[in-house]
PDB file of N, CA and C in Angstrom:
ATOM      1  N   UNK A   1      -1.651  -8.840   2.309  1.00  0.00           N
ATOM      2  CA  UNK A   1      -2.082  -7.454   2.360  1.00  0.00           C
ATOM      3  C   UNK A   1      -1.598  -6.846   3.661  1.00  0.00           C
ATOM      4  N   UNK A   2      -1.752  -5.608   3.697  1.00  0.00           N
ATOM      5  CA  UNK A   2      -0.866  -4.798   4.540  1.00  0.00           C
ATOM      6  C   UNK A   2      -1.837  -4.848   5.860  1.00  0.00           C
ATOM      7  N   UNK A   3      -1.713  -4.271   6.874  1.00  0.00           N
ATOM      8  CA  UNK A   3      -2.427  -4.738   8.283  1.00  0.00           C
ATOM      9  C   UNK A   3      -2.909  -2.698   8.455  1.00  0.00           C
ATOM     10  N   UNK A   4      -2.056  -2.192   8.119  1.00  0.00           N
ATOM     11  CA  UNK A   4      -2.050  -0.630   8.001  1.00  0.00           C
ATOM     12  C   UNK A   4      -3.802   0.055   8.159  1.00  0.00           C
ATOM     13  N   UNK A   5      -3.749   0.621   9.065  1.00  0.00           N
ATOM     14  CA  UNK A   5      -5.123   1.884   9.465  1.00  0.00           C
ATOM     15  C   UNK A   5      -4.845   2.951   9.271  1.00  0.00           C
ATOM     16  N   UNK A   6      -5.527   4.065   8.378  1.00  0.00           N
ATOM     17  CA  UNK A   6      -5.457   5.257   8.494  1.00  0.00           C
ATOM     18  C   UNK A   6      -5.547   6.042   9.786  1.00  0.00           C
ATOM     19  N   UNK A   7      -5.236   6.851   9.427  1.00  0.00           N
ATOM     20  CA  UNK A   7      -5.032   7.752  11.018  1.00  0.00           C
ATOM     21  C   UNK A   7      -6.619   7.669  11.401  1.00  0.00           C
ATOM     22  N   UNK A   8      -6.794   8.131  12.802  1.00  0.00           N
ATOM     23  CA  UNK A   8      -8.150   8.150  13.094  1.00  0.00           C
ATOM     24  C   UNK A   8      -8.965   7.221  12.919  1.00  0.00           C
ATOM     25  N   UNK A   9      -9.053   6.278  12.158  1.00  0.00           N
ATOM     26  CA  UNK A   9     -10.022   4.689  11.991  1.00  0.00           C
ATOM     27  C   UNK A   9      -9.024   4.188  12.977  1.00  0.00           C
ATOM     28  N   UNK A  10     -10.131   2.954  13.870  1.00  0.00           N
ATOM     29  CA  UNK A  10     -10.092   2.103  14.396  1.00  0.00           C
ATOM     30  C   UNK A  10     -10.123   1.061  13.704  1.00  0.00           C
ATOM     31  N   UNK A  11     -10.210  -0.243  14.275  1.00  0.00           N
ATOM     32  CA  UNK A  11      -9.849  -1.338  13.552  1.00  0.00           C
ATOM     33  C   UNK A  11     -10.862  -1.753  13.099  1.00  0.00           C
ATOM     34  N   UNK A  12     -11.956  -1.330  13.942  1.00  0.00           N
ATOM     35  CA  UNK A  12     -13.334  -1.765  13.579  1.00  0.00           C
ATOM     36  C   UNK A  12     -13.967  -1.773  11.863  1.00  0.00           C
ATOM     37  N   UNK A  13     -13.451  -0.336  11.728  1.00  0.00           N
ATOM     38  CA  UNK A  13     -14.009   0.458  10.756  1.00  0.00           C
ATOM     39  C   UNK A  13     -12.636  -0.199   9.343  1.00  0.00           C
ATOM     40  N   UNK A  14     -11.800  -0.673   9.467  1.00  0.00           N
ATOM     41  CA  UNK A  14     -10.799  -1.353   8.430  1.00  0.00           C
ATOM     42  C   UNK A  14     -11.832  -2.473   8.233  1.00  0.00           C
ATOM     43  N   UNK A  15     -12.103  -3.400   9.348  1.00  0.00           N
ATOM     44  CA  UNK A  15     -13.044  -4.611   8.979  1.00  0.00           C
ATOM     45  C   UNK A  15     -14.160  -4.508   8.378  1.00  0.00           C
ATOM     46  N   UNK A  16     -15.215  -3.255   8.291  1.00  0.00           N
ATOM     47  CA  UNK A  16     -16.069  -3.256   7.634  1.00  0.00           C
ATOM     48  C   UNK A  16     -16.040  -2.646   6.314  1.00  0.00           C
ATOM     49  N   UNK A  17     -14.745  -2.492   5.898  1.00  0.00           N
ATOM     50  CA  UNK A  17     -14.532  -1.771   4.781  1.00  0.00           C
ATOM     51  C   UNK A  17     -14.834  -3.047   4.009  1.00  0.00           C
ATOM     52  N   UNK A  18     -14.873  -2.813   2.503  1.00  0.00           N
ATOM     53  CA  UNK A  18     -15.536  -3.572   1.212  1.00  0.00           C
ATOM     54  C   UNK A  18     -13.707  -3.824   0.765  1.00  0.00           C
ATOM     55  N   UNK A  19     -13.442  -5.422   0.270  1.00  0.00           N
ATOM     56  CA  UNK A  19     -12.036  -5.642  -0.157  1.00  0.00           C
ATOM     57  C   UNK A  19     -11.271  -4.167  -1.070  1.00  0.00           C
ATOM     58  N   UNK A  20     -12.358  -4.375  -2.033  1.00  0.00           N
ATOM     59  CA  UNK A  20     -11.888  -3.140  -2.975  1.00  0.00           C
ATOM     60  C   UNK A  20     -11.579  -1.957  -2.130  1.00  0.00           C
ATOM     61  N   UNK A  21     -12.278  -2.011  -1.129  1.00  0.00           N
ATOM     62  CA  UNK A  21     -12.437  -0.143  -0.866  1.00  0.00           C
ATOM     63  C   UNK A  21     -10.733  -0.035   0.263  1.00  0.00           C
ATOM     64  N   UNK A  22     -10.519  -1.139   0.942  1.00  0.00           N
ATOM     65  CA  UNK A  22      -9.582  -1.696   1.351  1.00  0.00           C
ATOM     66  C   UNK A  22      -7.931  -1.459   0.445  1.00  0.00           C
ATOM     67  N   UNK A  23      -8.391  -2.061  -0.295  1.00  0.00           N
ATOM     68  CA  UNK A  23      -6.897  -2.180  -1.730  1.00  0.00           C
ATOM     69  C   UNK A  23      -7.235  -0.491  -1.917  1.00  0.00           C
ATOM     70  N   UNK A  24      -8.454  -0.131  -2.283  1.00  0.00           N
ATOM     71  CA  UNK A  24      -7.947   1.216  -2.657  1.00  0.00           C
ATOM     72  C   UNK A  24      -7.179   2.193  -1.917  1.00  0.00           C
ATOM     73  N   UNK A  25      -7.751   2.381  -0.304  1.00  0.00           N
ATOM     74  CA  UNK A  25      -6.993   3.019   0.762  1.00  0.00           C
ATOM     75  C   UNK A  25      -5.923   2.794   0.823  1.00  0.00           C
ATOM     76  N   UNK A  26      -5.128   1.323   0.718  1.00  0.00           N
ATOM     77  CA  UNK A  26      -3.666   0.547   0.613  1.00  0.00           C
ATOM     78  C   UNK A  26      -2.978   1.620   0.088  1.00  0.00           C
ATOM     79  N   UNK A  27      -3.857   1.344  -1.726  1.00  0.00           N
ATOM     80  CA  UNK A  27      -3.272   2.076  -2.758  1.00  0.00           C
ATOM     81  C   UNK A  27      -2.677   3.633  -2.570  1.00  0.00           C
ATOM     82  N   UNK A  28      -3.846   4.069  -1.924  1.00  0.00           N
ATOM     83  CA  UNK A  28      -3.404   5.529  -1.956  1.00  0.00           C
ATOM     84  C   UNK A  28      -2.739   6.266  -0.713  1.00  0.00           C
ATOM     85  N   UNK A  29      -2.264   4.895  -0.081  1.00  0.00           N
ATOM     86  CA  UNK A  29      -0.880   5.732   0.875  1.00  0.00           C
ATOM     87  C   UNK A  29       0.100   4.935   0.292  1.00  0.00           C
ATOM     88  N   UNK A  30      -0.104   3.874  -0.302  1.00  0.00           N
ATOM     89  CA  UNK A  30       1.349   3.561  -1.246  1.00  0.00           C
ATOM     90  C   UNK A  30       2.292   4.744  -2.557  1.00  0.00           C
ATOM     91  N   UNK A  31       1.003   5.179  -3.039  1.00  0.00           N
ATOM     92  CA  UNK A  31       0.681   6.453  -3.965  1.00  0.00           C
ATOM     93  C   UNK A  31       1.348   7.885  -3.538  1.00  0.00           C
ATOM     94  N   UNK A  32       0.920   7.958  -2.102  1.00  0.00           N
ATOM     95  CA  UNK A  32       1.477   8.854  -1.202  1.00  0.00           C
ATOM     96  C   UNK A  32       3.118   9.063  -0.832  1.00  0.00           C
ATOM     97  N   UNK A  33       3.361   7.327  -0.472  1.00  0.00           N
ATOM     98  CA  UNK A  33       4.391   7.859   0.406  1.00  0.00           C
ATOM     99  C   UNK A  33       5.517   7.945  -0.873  1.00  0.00           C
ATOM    100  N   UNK A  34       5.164   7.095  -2.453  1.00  0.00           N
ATOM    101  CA  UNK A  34       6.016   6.977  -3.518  1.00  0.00           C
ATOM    102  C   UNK A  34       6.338   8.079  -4.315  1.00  0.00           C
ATOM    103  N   UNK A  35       4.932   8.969  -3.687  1.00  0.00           N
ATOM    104  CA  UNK A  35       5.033  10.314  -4.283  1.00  0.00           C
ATOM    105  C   UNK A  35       6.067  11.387  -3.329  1.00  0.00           C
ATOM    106  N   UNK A  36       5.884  11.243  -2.169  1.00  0.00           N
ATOM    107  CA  UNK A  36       6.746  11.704  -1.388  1.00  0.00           C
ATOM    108  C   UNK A  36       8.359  11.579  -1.695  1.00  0.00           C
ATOM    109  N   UNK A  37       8.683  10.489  -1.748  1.00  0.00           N
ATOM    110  CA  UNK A  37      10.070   9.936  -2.480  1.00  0.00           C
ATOM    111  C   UNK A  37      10.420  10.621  -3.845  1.00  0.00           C
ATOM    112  N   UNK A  38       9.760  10.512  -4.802  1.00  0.00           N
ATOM    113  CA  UNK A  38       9.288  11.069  -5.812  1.00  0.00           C
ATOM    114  C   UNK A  38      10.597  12.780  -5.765  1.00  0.00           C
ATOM    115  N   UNK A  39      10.049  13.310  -4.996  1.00  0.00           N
ATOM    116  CA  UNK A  39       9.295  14.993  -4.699  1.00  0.00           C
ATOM    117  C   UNK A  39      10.746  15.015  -4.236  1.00  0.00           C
ATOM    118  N   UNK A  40      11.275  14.144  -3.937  1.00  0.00           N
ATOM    119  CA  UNK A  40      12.494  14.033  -2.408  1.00  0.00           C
ATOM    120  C   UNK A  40      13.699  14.550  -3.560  1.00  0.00           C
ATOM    121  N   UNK A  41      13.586  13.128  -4.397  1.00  0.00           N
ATOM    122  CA  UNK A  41      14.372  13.147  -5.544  1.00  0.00           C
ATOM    123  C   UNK A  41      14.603  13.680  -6.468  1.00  0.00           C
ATOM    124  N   UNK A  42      13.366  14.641  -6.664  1.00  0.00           N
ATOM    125  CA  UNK A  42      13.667  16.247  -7.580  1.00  0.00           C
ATOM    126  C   UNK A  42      14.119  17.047  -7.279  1.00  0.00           C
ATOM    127  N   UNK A  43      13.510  17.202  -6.146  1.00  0.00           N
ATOM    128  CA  UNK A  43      14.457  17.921  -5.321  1.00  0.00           C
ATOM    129  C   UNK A  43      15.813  18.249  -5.529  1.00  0.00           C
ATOM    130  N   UNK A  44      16.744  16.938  -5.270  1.00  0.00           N
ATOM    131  CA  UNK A  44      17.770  16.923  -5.228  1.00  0.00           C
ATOM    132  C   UNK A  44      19.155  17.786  -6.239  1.00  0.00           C
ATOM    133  N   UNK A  45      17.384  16.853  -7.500  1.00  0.00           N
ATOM    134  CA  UNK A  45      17.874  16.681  -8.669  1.00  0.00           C
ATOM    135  C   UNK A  45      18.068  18.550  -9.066  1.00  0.00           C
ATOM    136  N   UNK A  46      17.244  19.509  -8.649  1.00  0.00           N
ATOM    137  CA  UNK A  46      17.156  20.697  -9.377  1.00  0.00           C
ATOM    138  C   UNK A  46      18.121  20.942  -8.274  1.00  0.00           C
ATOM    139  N   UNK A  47      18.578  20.808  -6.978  1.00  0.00           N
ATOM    140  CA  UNK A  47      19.614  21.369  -6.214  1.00  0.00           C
ATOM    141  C   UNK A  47      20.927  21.163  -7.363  1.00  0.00           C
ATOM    142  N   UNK A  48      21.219  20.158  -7.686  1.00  0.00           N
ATOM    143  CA  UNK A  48      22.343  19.849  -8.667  1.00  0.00           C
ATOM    144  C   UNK A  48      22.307  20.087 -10.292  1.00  0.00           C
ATOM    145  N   UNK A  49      21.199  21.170 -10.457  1.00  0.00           N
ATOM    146  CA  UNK A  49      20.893  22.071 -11.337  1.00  0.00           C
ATOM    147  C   UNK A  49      20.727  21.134 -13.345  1.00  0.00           C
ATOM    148  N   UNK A  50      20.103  20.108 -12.410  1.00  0.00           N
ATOM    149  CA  UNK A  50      19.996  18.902 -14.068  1.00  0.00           C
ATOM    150  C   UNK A  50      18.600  20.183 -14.172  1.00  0.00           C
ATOM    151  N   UNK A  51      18.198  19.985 -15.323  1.00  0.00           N
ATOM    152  CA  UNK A  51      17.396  20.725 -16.023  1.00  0.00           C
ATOM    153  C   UNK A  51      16.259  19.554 -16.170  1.00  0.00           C
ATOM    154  N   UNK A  52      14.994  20.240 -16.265  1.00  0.00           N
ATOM    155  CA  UNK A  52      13.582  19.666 -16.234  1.00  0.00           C
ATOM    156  C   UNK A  52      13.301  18.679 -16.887  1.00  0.00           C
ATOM    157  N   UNK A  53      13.770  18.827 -18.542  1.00  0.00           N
ATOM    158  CA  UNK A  53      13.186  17.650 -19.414  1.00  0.00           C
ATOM    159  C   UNK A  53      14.986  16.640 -19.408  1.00  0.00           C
ATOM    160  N   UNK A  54      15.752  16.806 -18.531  1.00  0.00           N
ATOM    161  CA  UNK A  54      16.802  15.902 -18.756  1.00  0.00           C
ATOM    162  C   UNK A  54      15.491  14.770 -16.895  1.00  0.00           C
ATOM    163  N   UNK A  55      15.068  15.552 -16.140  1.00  0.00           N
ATOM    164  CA  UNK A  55      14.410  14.766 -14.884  1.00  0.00           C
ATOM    165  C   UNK A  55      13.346  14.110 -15.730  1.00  0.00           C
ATOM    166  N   UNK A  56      12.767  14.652 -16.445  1.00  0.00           N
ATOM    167  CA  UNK A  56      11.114  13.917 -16.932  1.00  0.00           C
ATOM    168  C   UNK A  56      11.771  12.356 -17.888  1.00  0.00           C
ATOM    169  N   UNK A  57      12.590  12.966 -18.611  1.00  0.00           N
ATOM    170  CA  UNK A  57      13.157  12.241 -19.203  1.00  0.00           C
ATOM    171  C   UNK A  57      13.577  10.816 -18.535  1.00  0.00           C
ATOM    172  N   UNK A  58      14.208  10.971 -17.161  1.00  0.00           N
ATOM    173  CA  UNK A  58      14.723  10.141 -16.486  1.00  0.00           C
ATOM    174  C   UNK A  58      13.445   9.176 -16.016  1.00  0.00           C
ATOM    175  N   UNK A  59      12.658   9.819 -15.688  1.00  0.00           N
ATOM    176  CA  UNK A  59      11.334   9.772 -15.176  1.00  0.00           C
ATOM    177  C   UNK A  59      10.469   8.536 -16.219  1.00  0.00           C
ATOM    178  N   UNK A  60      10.542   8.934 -17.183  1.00  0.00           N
ATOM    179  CA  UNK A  60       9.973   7.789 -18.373  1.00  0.00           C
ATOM    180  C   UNK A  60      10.725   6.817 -18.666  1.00  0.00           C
ATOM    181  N   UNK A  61      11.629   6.869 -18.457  1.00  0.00           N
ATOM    182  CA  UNK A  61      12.933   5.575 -18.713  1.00  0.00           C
ATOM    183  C   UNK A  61      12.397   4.559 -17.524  1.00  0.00           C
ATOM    184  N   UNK A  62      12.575   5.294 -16.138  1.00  0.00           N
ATOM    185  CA  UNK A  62      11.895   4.774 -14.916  1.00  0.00           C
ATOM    186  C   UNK A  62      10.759   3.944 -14.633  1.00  0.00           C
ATOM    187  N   UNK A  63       9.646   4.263 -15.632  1.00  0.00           N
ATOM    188  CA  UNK A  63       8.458   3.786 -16.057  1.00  0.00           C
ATOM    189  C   UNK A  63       8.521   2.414 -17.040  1.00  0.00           C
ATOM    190  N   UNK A  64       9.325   2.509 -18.023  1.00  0.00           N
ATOM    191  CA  UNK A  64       9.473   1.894 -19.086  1.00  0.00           C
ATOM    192  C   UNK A  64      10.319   0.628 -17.800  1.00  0.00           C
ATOM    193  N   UNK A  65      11.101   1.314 -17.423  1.00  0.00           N
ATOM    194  CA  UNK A  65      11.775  -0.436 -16.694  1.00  0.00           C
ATOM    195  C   UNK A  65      10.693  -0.303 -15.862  1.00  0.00           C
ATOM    196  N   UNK A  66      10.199  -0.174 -14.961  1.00  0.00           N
ATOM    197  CA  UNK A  66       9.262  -0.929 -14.370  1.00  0.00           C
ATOM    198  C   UNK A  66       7.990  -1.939 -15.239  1.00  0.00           C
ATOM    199  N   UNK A  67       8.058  -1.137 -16.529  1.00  0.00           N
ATOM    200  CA  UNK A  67       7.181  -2.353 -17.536  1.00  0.00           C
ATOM    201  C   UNK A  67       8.174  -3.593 -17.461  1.00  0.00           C
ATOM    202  N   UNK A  68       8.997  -3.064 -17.784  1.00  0.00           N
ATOM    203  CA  UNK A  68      10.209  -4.385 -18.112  1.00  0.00           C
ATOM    204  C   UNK A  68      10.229  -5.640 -16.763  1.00  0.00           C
ATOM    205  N   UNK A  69      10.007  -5.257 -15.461  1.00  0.00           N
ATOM    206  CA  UNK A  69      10.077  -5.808 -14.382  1.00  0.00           C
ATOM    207  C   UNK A  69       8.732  -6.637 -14.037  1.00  0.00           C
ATOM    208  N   UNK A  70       7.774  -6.269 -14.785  1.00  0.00           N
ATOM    209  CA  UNK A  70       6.927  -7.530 -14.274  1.00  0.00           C
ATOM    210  C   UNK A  70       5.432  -6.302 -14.950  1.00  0.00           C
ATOM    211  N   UNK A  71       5.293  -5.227 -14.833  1.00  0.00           N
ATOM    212  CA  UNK A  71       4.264  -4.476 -14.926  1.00  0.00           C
ATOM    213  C   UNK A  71       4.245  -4.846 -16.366  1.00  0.00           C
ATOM    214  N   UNK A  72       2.543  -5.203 -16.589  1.00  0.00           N
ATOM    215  CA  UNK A  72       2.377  -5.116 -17.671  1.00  0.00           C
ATOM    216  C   UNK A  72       2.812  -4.112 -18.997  1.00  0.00           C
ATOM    217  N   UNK A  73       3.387  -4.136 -20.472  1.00  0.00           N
ATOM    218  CA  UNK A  73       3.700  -2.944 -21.136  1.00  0.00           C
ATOM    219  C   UNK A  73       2.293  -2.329 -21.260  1.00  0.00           C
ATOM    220  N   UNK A  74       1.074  -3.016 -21.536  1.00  0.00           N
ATOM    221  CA  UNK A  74       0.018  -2.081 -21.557  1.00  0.00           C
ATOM    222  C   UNK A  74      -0.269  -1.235 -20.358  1.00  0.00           C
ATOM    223  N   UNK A  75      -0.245  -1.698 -18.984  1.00  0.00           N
ATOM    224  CA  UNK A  75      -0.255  -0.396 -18.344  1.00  0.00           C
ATOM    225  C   UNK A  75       0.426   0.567 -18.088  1.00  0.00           C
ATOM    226  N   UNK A  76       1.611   0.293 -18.422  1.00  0.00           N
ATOM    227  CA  UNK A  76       3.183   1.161 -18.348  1.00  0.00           C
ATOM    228  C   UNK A  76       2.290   2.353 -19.973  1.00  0.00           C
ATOM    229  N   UNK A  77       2.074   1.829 -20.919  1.00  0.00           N
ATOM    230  CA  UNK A  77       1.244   2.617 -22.341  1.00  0.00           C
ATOM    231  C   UNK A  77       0.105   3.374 -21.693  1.00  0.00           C
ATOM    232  N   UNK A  78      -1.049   3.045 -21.036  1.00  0.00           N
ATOM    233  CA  UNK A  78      -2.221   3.525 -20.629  1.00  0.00           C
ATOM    234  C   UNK A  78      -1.646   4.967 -19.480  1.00  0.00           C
ATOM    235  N   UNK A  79      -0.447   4.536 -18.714  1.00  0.00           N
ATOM    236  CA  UNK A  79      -0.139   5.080 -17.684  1.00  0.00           C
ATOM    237  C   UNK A  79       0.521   6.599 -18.354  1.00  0.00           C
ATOM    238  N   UNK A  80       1.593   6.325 -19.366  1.00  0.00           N
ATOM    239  CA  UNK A  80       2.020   7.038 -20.451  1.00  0.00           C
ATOM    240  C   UNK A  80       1.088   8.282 -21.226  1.00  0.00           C
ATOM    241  N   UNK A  81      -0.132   7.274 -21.934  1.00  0.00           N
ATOM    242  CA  UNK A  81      -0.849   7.791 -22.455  1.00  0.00           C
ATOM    243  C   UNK A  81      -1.720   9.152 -21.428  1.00  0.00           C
ATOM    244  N   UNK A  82      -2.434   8.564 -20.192  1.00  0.00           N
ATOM    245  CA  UNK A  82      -2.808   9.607 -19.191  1.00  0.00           C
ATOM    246  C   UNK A  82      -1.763  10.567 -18.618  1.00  0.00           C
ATOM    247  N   UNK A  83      -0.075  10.324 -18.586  1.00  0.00           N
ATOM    248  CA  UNK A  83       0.476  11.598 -18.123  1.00  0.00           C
ATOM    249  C   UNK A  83       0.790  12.739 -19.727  1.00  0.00           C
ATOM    250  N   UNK A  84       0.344  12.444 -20.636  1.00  0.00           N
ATOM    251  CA  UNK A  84       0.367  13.039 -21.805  1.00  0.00           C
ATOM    252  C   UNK A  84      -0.808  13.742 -22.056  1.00  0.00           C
ATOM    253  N   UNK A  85      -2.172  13.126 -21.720  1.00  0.00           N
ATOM    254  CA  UNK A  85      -3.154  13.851 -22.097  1.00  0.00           C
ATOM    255  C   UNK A  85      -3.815  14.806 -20.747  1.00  0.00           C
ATOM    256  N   UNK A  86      -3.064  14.748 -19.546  1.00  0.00           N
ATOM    257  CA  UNK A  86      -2.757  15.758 -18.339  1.00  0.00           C
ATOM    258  C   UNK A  86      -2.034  16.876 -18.886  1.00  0.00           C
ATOM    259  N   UNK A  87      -0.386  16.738 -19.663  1.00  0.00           N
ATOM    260  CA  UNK A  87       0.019  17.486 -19.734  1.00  0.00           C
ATOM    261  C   UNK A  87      -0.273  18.448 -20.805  1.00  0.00           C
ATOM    262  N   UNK A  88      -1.372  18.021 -21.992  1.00  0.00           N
ATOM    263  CA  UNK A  88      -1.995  18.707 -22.831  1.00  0.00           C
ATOM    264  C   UNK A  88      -3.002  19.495 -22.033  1.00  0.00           C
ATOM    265  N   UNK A  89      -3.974  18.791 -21.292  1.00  0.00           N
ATOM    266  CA  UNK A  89      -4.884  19.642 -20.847  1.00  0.00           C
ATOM    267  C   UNK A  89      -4.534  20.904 -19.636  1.00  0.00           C
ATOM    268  N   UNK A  90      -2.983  20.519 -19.197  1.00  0.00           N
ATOM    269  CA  UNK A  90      -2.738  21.254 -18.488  1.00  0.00           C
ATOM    270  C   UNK A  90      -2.257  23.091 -19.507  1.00  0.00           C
ATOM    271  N   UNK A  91      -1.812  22.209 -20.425  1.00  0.00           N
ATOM    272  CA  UNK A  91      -0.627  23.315 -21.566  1.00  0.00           C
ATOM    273  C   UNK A  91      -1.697  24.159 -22.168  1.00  0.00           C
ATOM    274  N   UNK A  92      -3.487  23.390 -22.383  1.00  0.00           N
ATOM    275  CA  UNK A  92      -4.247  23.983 -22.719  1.00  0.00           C
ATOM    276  C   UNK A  92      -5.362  25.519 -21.916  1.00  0.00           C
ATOM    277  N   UNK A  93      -5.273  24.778 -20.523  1.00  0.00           N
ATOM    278  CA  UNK A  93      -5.887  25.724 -19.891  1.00  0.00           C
ATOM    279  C   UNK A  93      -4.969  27.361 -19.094  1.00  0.00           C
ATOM    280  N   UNK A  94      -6.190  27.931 -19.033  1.00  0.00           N
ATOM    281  CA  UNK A  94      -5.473  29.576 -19.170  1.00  0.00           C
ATOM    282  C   UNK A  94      -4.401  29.373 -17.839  1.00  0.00           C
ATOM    283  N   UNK A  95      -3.337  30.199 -17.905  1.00  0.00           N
ATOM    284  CA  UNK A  95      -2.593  30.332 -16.170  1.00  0.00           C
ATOM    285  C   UNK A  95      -3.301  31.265 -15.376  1.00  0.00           C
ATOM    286  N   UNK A  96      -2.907  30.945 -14.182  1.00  0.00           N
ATOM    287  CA  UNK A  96      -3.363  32.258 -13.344  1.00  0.00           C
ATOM    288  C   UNK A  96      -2.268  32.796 -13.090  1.00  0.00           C
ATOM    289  N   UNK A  97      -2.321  34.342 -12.684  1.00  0.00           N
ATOM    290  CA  UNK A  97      -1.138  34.748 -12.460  1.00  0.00           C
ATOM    291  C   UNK A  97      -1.062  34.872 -11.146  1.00  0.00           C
TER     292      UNK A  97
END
């Protein structure tokens, strides 16, 4: 496991954290910085004018090999299944303008 402190915690306060609560903090600057990368690479991608569902597209292929690499296919499916029923509930609710 990673040795990593959030900004502002001392070391103290990493040691009294609960394992889980630990892995979760891990998690969500791993989450962070992959999302950052992420963001980097769309970027790029709309500078060189690929179009949205040719990136999403790329994007699920991306997913699918990482099942292939060791990630379970059921969570690569569950993971699938939740960016689908986001993008319904997103398609469902009103816009703001």
């Amino acid at each position: 496991m990673s040795d990593r402190v959030p900004p502002g915690a001392g070391r103290d306060a990493a040691a009294c954290m609960s394992p889980e609560a630990r892995i979760a903090e891990v998690h969500a600057a791993d989450v962070a910085k992959a999302r950052a990368f992420l963001k980097d690479a769309i970027a790029a991608a709309r500078e060189q004018w690929l179009p949205g569902n040719a990136i999403a597209d790329a994007l699920v292929q991306e997913l699918i090999d990482l099942g292939s690499r060791g990630a379970p296919p059921a969570r690569i499916s569950a993971y699938l299944r939740g960016v689908a029923h986001l993008l319904d509930d997103a398609a469902a609710s009103p816009k703001a303008n």
